[in-house]
C-alpha atoms as a PDB file:
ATOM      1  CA  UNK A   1      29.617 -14.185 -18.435  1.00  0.00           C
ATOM      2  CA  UNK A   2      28.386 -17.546 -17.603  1.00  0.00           C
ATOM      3  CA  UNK A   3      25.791 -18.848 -20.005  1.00  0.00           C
ATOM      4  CA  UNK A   4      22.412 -19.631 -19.461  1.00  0.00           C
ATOM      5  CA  UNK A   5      22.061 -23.387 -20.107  1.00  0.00           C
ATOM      6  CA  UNK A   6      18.259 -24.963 -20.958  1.00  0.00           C
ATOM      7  CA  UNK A   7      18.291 -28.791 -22.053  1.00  0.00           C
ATOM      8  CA  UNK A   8      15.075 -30.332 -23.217  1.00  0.00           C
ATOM      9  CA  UNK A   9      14.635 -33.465 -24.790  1.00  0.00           C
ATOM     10  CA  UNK A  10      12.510 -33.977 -27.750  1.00  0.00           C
ATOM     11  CA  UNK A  11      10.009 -37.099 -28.418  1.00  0.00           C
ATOM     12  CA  UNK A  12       8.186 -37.955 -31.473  1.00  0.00           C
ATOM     13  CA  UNK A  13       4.658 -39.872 -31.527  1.00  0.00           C
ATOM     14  CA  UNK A  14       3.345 -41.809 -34.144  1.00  0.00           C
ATOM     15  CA  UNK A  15       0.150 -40.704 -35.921  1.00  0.00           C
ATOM     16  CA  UNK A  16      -1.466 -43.910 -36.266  1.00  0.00           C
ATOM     17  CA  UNK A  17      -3.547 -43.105 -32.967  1.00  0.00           C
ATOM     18  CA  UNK A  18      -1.932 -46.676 -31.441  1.00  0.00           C
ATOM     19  CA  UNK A  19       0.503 -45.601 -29.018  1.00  0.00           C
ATOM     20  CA  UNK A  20       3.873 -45.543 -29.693  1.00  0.00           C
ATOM     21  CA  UNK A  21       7.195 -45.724 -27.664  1.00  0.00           C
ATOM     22  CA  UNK A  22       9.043 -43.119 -27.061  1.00  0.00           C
ATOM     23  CA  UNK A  23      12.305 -42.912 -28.987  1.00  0.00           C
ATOM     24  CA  UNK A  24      15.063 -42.007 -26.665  1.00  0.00           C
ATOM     25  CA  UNK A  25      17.306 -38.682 -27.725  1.00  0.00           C
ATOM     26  CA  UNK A  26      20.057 -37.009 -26.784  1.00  0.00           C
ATOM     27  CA  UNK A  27      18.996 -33.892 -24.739  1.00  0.00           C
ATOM     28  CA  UNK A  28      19.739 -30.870 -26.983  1.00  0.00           C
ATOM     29  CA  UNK A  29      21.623 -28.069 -25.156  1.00  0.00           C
ATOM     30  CA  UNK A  30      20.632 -24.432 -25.929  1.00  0.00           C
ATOM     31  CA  UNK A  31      23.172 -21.702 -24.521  1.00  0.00           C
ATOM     32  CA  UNK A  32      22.195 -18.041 -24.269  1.00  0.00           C
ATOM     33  CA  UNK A  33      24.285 -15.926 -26.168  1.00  0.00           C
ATOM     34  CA  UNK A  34      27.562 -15.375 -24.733  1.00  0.00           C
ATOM     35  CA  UNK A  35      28.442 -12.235 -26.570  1.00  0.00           C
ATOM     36  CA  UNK A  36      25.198 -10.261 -23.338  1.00  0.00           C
ATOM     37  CA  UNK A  37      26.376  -6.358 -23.354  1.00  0.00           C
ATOM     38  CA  UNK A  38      25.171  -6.720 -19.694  1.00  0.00           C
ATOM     39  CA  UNK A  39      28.029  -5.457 -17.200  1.00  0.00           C
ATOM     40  CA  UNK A  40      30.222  -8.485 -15.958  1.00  0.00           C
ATOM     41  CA  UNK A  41      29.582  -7.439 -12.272  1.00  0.00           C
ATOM     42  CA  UNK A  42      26.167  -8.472 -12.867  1.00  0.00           C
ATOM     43  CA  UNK A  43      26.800 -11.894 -13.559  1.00  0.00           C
ATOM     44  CA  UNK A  44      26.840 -13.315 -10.385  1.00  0.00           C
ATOM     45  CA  UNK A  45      23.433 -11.207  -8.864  1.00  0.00           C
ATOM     46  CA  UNK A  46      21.647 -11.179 -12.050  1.00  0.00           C
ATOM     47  CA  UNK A  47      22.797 -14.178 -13.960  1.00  0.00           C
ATOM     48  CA  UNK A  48      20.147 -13.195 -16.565  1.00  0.00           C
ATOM     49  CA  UNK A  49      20.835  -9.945 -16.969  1.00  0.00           C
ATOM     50  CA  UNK A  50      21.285  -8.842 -20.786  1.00  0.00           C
ATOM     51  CA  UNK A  51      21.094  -5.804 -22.888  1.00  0.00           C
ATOM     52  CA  UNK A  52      22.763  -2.263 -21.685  1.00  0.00           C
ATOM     53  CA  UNK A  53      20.715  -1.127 -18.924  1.00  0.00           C
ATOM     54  CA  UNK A  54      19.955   3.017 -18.545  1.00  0.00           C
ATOM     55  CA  UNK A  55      18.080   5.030 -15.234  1.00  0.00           C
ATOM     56  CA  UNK A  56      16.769   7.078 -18.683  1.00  0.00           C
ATOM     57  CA  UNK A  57      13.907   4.754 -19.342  1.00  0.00           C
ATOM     58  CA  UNK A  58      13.101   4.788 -15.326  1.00  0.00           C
ATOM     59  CA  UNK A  59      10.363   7.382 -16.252  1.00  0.00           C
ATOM     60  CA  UNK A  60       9.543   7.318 -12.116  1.00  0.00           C
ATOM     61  CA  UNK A  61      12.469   7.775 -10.901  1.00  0.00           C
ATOM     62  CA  UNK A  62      12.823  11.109  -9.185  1.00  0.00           C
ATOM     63  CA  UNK A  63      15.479  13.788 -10.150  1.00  0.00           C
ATOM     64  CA  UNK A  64      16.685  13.554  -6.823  1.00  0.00           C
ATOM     65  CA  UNK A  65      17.429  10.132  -6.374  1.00  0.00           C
ATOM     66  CA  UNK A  66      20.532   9.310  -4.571  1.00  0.00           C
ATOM     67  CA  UNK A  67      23.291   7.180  -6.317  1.00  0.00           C
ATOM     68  CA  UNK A  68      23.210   4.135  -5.566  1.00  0.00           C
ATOM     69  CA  UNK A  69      26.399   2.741  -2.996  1.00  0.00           C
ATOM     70  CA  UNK A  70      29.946   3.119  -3.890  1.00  0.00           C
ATOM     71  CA  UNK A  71      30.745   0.561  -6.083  1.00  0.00           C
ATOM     72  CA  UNK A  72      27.476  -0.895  -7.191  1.00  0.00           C
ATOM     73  CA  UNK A  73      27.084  -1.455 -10.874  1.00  0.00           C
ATOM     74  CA  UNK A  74      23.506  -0.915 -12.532  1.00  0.00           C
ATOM     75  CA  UNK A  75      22.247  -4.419 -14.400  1.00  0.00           C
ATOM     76  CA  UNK A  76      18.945  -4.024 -15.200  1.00  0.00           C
ATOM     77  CA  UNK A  77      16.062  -1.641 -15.429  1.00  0.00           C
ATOM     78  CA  UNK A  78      12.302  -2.696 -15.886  1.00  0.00           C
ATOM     79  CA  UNK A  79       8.872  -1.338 -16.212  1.00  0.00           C
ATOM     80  CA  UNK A  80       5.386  -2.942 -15.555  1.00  0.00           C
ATOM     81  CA  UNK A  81       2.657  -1.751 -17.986  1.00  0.00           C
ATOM     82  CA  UNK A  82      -0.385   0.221 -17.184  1.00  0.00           C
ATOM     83  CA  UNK A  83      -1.322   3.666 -15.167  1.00  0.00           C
ATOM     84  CA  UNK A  84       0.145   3.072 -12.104  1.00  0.00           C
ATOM     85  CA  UNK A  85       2.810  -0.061 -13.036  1.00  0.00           C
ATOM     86  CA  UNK A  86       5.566  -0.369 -11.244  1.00  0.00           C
ATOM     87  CA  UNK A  87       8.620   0.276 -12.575  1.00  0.00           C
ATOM     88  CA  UNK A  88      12.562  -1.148 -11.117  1.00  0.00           C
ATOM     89  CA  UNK A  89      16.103  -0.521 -10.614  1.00  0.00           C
ATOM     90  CA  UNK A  90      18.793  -3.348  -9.925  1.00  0.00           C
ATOM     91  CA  UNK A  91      22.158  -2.984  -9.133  1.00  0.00           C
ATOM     92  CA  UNK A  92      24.767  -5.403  -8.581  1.00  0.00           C
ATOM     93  CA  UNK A  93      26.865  -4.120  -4.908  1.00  0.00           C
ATOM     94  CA  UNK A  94      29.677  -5.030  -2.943  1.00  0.00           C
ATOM     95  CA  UNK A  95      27.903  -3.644   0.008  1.00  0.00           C
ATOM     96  CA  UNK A  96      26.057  -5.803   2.902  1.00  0.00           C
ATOM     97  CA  UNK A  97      22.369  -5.397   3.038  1.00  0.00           C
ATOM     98  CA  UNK A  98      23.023  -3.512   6.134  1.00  0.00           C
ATOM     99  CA  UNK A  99      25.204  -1.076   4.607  1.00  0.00           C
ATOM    100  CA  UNK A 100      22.975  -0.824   1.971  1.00  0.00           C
ATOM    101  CA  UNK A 101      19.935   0.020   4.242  1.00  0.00           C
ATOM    102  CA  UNK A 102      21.929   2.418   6.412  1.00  0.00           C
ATOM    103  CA  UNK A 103      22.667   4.245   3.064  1.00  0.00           C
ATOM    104  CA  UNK A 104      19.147   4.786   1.593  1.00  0.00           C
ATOM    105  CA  UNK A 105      18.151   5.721   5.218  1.00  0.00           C
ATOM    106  CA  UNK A 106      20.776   8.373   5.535  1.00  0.00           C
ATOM    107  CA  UNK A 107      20.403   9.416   1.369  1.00  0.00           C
ATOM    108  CA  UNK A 108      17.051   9.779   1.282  1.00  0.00           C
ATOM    109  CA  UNK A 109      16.653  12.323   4.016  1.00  0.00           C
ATOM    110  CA  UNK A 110      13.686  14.047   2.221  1.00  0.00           C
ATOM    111  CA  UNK A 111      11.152  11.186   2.143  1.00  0.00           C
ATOM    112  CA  UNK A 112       9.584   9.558   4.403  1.00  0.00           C
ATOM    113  CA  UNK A 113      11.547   5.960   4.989  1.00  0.00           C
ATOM    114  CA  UNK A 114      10.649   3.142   7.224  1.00  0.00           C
ATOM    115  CA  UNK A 115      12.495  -0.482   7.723  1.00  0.00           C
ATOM    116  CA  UNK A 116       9.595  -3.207   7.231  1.00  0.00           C
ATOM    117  CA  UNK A 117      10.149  -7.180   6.833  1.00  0.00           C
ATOM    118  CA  UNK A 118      10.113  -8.470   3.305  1.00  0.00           C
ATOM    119  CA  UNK A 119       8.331 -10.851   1.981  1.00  0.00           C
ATOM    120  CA  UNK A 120      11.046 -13.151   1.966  1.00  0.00           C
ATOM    121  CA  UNK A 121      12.102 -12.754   5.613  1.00  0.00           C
ATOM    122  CA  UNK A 122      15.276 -10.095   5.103  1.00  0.00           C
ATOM    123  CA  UNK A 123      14.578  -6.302   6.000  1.00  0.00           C
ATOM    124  CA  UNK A 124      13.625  -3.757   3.343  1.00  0.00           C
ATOM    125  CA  UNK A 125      12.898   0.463   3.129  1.00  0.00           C
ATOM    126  CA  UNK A 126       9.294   1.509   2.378  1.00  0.00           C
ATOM    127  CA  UNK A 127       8.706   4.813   1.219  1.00  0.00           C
ATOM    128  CA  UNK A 128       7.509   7.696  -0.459  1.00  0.00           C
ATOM    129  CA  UNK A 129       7.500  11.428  -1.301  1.00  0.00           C
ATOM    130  CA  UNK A 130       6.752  13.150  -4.058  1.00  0.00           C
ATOM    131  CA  UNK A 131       4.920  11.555  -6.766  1.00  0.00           C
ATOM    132  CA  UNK A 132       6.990   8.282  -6.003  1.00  0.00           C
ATOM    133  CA  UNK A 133       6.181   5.320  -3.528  1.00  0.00           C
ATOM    134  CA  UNK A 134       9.404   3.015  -3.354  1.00  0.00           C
ATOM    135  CA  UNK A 135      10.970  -0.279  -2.047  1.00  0.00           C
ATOM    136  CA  UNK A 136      14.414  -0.777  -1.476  1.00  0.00           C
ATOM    137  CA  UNK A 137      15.441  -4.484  -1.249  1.00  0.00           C
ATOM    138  CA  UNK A 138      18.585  -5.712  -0.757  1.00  0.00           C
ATOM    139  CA  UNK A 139      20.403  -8.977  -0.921  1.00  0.00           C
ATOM    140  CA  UNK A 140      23.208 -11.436  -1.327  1.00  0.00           C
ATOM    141  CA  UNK A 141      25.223  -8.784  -3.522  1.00  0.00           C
ATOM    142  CA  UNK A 142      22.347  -7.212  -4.964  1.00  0.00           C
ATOM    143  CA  UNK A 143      20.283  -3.966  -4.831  1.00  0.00           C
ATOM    144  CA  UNK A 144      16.434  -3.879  -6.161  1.00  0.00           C
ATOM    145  CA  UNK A 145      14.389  -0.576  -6.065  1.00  0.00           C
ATOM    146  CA  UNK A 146      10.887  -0.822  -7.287  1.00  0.00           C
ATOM    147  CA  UNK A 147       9.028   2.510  -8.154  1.00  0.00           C
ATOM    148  CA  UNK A 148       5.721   3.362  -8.359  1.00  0.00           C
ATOM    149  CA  UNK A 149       4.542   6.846  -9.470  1.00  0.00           C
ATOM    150  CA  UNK A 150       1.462   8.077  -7.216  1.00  0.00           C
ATOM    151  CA  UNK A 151       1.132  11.354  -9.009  1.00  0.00           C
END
């Protein structure tokens, strides 16, 4: 996995209160550690992925959530804090955002599911049923559910 790659450069001031020129230095590279348990089919969707992700600690998720599309790999699981946080899902897929849409449509036969614009101009499932509202967004190789629990 590819690492992550910050460069700063550091520069001293005097203490006299006169100013001071800056002294030039080299910019210092810091590299995120290579060794990431994260799934190497996440690399490319979730560059920053780390850590071993598990739908355990999705506390919203319902027990009758669909897998996700054949061949998607999960890469990260998150949870905002609070009574009524949100909580997602990401998965890295081979699938085309159509594909991917078409799937949740047809897998999640027992909510109610509707195609809506994102934010960010693609398409995107609303929906809920249950104690779960839910967003399905996908992407360029890439598969984000967000959960929130409404009961």
């Amino acid at each position: 996995m590819a690492g992550l790659v910050v460069a700063f450069t550091v520069a001293l001031a005097g203490c006299t209160g006169a100013p001071q020129p800056e002294a030039e230095k080299p910019a210092e590279q810091v590299t995120a550690d290579a060794s990431s348990d994260a799934p190497e089919e996440c690399a490319d969707a979730f560059p920053h992925a780390i850590g071993t992700p598990s739908l355990a600690e999705v506390e919203a998720l319902p027990a009758d959530w669909p897998e996700p599309p054949a061949g998607s790999t999960l890469c990260l699981t998150a949870s905002a804090l609070g009574d009524g946080g949100s909580e997602s899902i990401s998965y890295a897929t081979p699938a085309t955002a159509d594909a991917v849409l078409a799937y949740y449509e047809d897998a999640l036969g027992g909510y109610s599911v509707a195609r809506e614009t994102s934010p960010t101009g693609g398409e995107m499932l609303v929906g809920d049923g249950g104690a779960v509202s839910f967003q399905i967004r996908p992407g360029e190789g890439s598969i984000v559910i967000a959960l929130v629990s409404t009961g």
